[in-house]
N, C-alpha and C. Protein backbone atom coordinates (compact mmCIF):
# COMPACT_ATOMS: atom_id res chain seq x y z
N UNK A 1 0.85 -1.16 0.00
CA UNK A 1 0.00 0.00 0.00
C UNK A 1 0.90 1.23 0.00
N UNK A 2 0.42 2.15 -0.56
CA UNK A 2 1.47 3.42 -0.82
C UNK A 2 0.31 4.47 -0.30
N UNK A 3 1.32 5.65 0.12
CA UNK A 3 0.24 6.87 0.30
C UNK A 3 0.86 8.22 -0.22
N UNK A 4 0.33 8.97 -1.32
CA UNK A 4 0.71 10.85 -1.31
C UNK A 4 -0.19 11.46 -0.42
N UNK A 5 0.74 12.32 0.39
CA UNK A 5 0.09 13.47 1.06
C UNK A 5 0.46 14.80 0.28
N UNK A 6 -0.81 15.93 0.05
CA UNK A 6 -0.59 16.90 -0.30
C UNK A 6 -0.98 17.93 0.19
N UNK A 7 -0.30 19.04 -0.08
CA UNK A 7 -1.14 20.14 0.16
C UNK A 7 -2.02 21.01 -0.54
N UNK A 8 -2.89 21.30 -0.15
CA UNK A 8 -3.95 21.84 -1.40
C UNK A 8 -4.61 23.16 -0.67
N UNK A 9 -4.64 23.95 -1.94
CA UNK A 9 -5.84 24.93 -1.22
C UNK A 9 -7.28 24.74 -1.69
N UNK A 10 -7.42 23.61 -2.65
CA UNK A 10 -8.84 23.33 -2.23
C UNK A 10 -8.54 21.99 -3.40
N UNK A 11 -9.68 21.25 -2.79
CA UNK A 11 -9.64 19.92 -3.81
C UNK A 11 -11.25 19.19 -3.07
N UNK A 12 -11.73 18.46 -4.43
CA UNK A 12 -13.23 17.89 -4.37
C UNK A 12 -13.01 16.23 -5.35
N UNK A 13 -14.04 15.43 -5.09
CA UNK A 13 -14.17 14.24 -5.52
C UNK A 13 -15.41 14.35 -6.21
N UNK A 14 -15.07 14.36 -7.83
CA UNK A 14 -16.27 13.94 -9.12
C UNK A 14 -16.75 12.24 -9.43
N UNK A 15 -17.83 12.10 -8.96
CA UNK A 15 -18.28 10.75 -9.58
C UNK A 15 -19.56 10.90 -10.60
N UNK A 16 -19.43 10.88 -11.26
CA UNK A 16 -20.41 10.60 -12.64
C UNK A 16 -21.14 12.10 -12.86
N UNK A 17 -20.23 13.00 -12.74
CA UNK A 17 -20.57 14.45 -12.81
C UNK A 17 -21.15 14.88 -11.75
N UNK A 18 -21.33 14.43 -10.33
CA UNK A 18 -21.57 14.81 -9.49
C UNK A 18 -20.55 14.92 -8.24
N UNK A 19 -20.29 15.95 -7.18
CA UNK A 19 -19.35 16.39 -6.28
C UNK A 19 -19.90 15.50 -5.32
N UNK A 20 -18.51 14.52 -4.92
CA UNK A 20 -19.06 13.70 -3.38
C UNK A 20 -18.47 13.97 -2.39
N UNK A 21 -17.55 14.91 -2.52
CA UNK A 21 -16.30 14.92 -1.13
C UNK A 21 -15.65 16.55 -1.70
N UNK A 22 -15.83 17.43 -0.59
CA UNK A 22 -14.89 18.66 -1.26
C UNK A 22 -14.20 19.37 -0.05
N UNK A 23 -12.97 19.99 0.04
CA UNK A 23 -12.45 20.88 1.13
C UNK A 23 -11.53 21.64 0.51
N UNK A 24 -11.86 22.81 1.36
CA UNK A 24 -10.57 23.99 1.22
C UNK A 24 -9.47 24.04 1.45
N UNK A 25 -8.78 24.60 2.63
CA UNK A 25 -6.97 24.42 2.06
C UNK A 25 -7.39 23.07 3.10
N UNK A 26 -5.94 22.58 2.84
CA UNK A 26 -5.84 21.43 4.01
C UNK A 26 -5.09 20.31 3.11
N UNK A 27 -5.18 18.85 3.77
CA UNK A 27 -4.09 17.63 3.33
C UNK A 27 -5.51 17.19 2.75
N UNK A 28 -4.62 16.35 1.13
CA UNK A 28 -5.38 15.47 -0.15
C UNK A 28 -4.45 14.26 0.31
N UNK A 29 -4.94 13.23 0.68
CA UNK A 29 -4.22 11.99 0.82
C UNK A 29 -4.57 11.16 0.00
N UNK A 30 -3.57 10.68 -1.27
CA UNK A 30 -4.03 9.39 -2.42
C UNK A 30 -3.60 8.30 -1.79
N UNK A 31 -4.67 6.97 -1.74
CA UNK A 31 -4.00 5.60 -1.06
C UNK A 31 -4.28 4.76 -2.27
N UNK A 32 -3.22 4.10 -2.50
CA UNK A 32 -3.54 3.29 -3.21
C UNK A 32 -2.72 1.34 -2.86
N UNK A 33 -4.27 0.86 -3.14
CA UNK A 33 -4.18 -0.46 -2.88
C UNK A 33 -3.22 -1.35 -3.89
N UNK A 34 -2.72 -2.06 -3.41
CA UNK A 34 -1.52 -2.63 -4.63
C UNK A 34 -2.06 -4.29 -4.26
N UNK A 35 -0.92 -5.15 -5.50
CA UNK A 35 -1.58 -6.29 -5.64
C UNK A 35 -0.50 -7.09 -4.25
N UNK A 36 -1.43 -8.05 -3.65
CA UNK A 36 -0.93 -8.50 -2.55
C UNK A 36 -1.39 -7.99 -1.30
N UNK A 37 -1.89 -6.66 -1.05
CA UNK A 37 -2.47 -5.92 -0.10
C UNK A 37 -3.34 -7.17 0.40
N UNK A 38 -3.63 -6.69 1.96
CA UNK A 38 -4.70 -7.58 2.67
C UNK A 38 -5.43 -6.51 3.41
N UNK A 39 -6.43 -7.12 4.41
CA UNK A 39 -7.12 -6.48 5.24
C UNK A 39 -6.21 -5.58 6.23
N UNK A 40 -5.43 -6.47 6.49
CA UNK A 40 -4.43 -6.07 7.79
C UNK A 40 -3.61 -4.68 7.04
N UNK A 41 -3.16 -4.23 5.84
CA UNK A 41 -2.82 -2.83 5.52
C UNK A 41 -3.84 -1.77 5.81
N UNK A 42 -4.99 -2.05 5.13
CA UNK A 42 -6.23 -1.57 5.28
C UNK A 42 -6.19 -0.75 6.77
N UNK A 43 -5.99 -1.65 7.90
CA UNK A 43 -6.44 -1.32 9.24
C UNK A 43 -5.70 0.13 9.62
């Protein structure tokens, strides 16, 4: 499992042209699941 932390002065989440998640300045954290990952990274 890997993680970017960023800094942003504003950032939002688009799903199917609609806004599900949005904030002003603050930390954008990308996680991404890789092959082999289990529950136990997850936690």
């Amino acid at each position: 499992m890997r993680a970017l932390v960023q800094r942003v002065s504003s950032a939002r989440v688009v799903v199917d042209g609609a806004v599900t998640g949005e904030i002003g300045n603050g930390l954008l954290v990308f996680i991404c699941a890789m092959r082999g990952d289990t529950e136990k990274e997850s936690e």
